[in-house]
Protein backbone atom coordinates (compact mmCIF):
# COMPACT_ATOMS: atom_id res chain seq x y z
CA UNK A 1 0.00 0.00 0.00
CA UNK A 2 2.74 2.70 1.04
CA UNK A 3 6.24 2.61 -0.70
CA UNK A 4 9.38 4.41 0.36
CA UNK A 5 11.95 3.32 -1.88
CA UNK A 6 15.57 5.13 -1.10
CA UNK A 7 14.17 8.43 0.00
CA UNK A 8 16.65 11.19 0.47
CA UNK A 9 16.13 14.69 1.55
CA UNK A 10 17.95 17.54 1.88
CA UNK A 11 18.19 21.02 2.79
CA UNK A 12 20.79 22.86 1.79
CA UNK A 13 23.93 21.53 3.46
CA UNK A 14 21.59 19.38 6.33
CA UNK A 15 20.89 16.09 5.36
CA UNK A 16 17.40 14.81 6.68
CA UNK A 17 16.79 11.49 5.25
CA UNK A 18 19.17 9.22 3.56
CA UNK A 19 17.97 6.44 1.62
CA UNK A 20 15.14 5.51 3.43
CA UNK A 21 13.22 2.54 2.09
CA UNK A 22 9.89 1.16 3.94
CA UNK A 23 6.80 -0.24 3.05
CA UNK A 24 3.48 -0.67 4.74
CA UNK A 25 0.90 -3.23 3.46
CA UNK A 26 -2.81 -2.89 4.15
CA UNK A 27 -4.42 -3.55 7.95
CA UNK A 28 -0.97 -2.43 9.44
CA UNK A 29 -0.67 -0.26 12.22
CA UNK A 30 3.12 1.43 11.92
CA UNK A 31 4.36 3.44 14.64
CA UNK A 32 6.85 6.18 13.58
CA UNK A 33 9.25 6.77 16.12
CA UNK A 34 12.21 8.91 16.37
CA UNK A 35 14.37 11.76 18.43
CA UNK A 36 13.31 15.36 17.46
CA UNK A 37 15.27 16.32 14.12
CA UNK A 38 15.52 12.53 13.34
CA UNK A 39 13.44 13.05 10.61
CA UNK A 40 9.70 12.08 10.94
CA UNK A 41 7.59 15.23 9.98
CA UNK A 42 9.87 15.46 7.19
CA UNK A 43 9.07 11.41 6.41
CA UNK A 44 5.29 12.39 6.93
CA UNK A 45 5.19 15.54 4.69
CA UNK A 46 6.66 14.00 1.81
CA UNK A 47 4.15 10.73 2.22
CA UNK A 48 1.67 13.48 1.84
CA UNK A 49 3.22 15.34 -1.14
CA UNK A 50 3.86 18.25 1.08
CA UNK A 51 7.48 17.90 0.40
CA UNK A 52 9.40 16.21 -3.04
CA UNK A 53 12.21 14.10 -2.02
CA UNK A 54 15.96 15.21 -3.21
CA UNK A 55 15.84 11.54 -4.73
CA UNK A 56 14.02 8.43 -4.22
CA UNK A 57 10.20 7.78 -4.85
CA UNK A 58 7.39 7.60 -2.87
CA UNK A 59 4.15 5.54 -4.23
CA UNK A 60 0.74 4.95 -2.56
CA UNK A 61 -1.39 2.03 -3.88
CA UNK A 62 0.36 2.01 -6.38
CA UNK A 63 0.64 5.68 -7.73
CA UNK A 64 3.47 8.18 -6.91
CA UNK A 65 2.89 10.85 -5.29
CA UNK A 66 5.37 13.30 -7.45
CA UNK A 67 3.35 12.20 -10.71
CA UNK A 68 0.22 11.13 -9.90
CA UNK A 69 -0.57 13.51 -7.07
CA UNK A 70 -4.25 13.58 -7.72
CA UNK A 71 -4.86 9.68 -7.43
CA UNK A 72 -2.23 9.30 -4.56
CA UNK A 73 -3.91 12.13 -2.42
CA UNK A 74 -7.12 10.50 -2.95
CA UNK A 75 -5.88 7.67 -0.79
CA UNK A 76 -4.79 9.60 1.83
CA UNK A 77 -6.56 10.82 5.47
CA UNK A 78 -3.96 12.90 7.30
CA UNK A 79 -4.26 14.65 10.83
CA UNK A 80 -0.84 17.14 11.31
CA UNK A 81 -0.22 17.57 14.81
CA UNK A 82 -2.11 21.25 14.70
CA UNK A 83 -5.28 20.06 13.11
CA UNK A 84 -6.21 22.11 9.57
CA UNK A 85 -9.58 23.58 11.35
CA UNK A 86 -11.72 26.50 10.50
CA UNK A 87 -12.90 28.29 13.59
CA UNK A 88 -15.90 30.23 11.64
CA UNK A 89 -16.90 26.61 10.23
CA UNK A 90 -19.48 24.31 11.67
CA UNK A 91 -18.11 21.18 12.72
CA UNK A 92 -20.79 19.88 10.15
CA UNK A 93 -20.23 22.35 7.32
CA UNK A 94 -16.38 21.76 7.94
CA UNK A 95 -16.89 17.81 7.40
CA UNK A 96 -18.67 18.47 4.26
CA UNK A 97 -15.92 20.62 3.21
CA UNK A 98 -13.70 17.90 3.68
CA UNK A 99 -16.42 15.26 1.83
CA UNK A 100 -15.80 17.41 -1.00
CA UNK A 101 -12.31 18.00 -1.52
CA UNK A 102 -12.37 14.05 -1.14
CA UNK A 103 -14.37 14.02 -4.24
CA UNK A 104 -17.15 12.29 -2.24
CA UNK A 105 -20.31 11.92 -4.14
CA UNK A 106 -22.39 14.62 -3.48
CA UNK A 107 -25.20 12.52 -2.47
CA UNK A 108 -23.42 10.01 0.22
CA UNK A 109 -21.91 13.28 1.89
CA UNK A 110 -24.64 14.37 4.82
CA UNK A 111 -25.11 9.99 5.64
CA UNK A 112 -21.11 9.81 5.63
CA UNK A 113 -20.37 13.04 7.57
CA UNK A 114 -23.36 11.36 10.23
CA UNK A 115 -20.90 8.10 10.26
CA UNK A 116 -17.30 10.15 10.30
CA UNK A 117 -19.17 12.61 13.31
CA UNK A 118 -20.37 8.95 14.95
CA UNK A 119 -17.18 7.06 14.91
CA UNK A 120 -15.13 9.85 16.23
CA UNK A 121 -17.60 11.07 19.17
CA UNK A 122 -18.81 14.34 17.44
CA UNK A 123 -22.81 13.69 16.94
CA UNK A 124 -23.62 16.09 19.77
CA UNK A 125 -21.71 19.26 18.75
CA UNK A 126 -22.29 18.84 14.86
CA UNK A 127 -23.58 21.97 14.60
CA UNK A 128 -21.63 24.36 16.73
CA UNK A 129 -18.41 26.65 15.06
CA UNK A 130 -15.55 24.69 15.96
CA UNK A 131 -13.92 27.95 16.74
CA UNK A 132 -16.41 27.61 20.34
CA UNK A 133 -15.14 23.98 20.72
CA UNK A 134 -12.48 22.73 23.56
CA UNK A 135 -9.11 21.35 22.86
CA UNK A 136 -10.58 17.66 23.05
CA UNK A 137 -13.38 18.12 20.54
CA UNK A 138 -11.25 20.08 18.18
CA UNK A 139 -8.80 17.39 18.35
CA UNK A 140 -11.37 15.10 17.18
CA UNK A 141 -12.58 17.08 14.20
CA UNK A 142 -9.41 16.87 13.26
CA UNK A 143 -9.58 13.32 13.50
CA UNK A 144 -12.74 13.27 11.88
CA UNK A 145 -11.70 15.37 8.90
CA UNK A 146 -8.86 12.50 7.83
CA UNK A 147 -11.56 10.15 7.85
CA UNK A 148 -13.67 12.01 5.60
CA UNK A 149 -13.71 10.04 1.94
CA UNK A 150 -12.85 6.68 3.80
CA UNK A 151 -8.88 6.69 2.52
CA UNK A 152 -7.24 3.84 2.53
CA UNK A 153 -4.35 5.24 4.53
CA UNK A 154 -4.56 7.07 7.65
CA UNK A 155 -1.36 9.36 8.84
CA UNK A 156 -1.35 10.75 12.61
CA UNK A 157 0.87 12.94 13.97
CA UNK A 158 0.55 13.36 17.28
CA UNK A 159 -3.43 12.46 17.50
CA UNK A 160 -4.04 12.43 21.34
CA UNK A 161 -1.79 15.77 22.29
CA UNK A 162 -3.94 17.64 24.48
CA UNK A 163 -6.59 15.39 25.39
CA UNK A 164 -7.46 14.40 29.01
CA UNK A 165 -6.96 10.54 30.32
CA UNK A 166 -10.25 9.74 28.58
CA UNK A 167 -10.72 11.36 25.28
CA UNK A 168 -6.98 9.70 24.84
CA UNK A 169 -8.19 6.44 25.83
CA UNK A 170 -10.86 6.81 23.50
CA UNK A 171 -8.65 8.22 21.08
CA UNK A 172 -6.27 4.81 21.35
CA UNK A 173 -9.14 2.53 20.45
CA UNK A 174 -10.04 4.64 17.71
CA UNK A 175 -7.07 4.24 16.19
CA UNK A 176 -7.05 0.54 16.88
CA UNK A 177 -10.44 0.04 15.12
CA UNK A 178 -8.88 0.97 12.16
CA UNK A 179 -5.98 -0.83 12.05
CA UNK A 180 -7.50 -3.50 9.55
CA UNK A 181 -9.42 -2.04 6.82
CA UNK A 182 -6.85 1.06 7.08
CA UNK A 183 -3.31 1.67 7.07
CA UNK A 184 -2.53 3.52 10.04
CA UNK A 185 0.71 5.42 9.85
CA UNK A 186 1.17 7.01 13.99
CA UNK A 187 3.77 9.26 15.57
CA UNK A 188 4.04 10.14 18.72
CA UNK A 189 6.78 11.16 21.61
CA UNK A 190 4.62 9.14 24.01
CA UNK A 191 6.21 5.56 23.54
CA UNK A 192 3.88 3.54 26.03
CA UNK A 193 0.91 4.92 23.58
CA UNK A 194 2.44 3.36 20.45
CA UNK A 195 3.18 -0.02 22.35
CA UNK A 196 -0.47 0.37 23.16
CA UNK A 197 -1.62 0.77 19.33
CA UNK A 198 0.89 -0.33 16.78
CA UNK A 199 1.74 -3.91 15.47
CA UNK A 200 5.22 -2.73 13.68
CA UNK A 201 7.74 0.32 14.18
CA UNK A 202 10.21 1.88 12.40
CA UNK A 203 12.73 3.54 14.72
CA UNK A 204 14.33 6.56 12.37
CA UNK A 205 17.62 7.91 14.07
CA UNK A 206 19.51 10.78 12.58
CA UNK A 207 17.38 10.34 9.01
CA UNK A 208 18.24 6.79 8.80
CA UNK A 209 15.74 3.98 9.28
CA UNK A 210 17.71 1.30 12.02
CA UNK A 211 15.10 -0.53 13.03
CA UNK A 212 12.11 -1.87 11.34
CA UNK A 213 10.58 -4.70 13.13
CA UNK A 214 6.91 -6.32 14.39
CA UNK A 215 7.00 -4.90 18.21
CA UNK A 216 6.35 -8.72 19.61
CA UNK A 217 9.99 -9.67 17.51
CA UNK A 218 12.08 -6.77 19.26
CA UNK A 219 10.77 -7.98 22.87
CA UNK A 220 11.69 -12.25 21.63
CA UNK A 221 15.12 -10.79 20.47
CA UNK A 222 16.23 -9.36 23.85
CA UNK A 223 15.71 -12.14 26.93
CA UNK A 224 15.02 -11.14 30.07
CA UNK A 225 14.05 -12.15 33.82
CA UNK A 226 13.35 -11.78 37.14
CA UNK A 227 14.65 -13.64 39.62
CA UNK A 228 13.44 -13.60 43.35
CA UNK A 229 16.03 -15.20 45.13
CA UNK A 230 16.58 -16.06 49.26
CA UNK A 231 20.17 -14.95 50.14
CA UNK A 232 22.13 -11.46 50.09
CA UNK A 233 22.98 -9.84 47.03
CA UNK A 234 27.04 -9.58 47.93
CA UNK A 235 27.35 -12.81 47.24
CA UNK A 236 24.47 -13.60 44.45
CA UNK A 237 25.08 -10.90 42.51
CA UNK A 238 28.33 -11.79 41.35
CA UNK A 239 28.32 -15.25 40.92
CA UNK A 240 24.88 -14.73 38.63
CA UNK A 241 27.18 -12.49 36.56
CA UNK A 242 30.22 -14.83 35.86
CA UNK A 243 27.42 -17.21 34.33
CA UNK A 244 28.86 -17.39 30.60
CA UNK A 245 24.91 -16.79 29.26
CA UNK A 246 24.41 -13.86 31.05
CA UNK A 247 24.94 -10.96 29.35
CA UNK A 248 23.57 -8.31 32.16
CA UNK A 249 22.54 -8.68 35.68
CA UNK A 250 21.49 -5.84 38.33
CA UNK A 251 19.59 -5.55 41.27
CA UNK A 252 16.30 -4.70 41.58
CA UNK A 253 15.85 -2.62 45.13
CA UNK A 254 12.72 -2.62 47.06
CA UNK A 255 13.11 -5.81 47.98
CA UNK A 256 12.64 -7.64 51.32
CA UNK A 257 14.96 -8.38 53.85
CA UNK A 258 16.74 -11.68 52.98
CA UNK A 259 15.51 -11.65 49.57
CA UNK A 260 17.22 -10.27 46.20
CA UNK A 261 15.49 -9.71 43.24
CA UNK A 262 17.71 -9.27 39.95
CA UNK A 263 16.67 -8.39 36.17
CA UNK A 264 19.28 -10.87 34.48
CA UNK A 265 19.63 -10.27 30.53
CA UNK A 266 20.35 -13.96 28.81
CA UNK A 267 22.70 -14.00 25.78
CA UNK A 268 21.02 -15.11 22.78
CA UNK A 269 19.98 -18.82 22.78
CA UNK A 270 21.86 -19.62 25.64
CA UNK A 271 19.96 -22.05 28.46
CA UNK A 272 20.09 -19.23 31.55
CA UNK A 273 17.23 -20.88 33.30
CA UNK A 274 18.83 -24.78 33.63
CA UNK A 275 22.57 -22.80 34.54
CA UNK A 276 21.32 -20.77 37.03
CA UNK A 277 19.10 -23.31 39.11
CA UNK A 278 22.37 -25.41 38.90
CA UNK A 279 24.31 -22.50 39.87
CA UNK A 280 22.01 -20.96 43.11
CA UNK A 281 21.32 -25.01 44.33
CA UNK A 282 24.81 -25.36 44.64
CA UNK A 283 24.88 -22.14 46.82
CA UNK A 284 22.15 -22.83 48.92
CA UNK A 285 20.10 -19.90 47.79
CA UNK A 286 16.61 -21.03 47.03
CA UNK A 287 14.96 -20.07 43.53
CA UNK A 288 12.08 -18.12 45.12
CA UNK A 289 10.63 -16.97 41.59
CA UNK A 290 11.64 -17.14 37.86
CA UNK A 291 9.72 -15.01 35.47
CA UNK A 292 10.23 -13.04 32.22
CA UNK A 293 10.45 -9.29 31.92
CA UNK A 294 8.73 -7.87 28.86
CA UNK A 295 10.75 -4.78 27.54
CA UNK A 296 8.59 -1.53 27.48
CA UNK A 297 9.48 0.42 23.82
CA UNK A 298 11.10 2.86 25.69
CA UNK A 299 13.84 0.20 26.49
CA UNK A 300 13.71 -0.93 23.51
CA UNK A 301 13.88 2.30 22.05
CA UNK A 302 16.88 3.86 24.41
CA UNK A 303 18.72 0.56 23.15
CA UNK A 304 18.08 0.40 19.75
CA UNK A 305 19.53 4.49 19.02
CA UNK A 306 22.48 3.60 21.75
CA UNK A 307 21.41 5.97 24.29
C-alpha cells in the first residue's frame, strides 16, 4: 500500500533522510518513532506530497505521489499535529468541506459526515463553530476530517496531544479500530501509547531507518528475567554475573529483607534458566521466583539508538 523506496532529503547543506526505504501493506498499524530532528515530519510531509524528495520515490497504492498527485492524495486521510480547522466553520459544514475536496459523491456526503461525526464522538456538537469547541473536541474534528472520503491510509501525527486521560483512551481505540481495513501510519513522543496501538515500528535515528521490526519480535530478540532469590545480594550478585549466558545482571531494590530480586539479561539462545538453578542449588540460595520481563518500547527504544 505505502512505498518508500531510497528516500533522500535535503536542505541545503543538512541532510534529513538518507535512503530511506519502507513499506506498509494494508491492515498495518506502523508506529513512527524517532528523536526530534531525526526526521519524521519530514518522512510524513513527503508521504503526503507536502514535500518532493531530493531523490528516491514515494508511491501509494500504487501511484506516486510526485506524478500522480491527484490519485495518490485521494488515498490519503492525514491529521498534522495542529489540526487544519476553520474556527468560523461548523463542525458539520467543515466535514462536508472535507467530503468534498475528497471528491465524495455529493449525495453520500450528509449519511457519511453522520458516520465520520459517529465514529469519532462528534454527533452532539455537529452543529456548533468549531472555533467555540475545547481542545478535546477540536482534536477530534481533526480526526474526523482525515476520515472524511474513507482513505485507505490514515497518517497521525501526534493524535491524542492535548486530550485528558479519557478522550486519549478513547482516542487509542479509535485508532485501533482501524488498524485492519486502514493503514494507520502514527507518531508520537509518548512511547507507552504506540506499544499500546501499533503492530510494527520503524525507529528513524539521525534520518536513517535502524530498526524496522513487528514490536512482539524486538521484545523475543532481547531475553530477560526476574529472579526472586533467598540470600544477600554480595554474594548472588556476582556469581549470577560470571554465568557465561548472562549478558547483564542488576539488582532490583525494594526488595525484602533476605531476599534479592535481579533483572538478568540472557545471551542469545543460551539455556540461563537450567545454569542458574544449577548455579544458586549449589549455593544454597533457594529459587524463590523465575519469570520473564517484557521490555517496554522505551527500552527498547533507548537501546536500539544507543542511548
Amino acid at each position: 500500500m505505502i512505498v518508500f523506496d531510497r528516500v533522500c532529503k535535503r536542505y541545503g547543506s543538512h541532510q534529513a533522510l538518507t535512503d530511506v526505504t519502507l513499506t506498509a501493506e494494508k491492515g498495518q498499524i506502523l508506529g513512527l518513532l524517532g528523536q526530534n530532528g531525526a526526521g519524521k515530519t519530514t518522512a510524513m510531509n513527503i508521504l503526503t506530497g507536502c514535500l518532493a524528495p531530493t531523490s528516491g520515490s514515494v508511491s501509494i497504492g500504487g501511484f506516486d505521489v510526485l506524478t500522480r498527485p491527484r490519485e495518490a492524495k485521494r488515498l490519503i486521510g492525514y491529521l498534522p499535529e495542529q489540526a487544519p480547522l476553520y474556527d468560523e466553520m461548523t463542525v458539520r459544514a467543515y466535514l462536508k468541506f472535507a467530503c468534498e475536496l475528497k471528491e465524495t459523491a455529493p449525495s453520500a456526503i450528509p449519511a457519511h459526515v453522520e458516520q465520520v461525526a459517529e465514529r469519532t464522538g462528534l454527533k452532539d456538537v455537529l452543529d456548533r463553530k468549531i472555533g467555540n469547541l475545547s481542545k478535546g473536541y477540536r482534536q477530534r474534528a481533526g480526526m474526523a476530517q482525515a476520515l472524511c472520503g474513507s482513505p485507505e491510509v490514515i497518517i497521525l501525527d501526534e493524535p491524542t496531544a492535548g486530550l485528558d486521560p479519557r478522550q486519549v483512551t478513547e482516542m487509542r481505540q479509535l485508532i485501533r479500530d482501524l488498524g485492519g481495513e486502514h493503514t494507520v501510519i502514527f507518531s508520537s513522543h509518548i512511547l507507552s501509547e504506540v506499544q499500546s496501538v501499533c503492530d510494527r515500528i520503524v525507529i528513524l535515528h539521525h534520518g536513517k531507518v535502524i530498526c524496522d521490526s513487528a514490536l512482539q519480535a524486538l521484545r523475543q530478540g532481547h531475553k530477560r528475567l526476574r529472579a526472586v532469590i533467598a540470600g544477600g545480594e554480595d554474594t548472588l550478585l556476582p556469581a549470577i554475573r560470571s554465568l557465561e549466558c548472562v549478558e547483564k545482571a542488576e539488582v532490583e531494590r525494594g526488595g525484602e529483607p533476605g531476599i534479592t530480586r535481579v533483572i538478568l539479561t540472557a545471551r542469545e539462545g543460551a539455556p540461563v534458566e537450567r545454569k542458574l538453578f544449577c548455579l544458586l542449588s549449589g549455593m544454597q540460595a533457594p529459587l524463590l521466583r523465575l519469570s520473564p520481563v517484557e521490555d517496554s518500547l522505551e527500552e527498547i527504544f533507548l537501546r536500539v539508538t544507543g542511548e
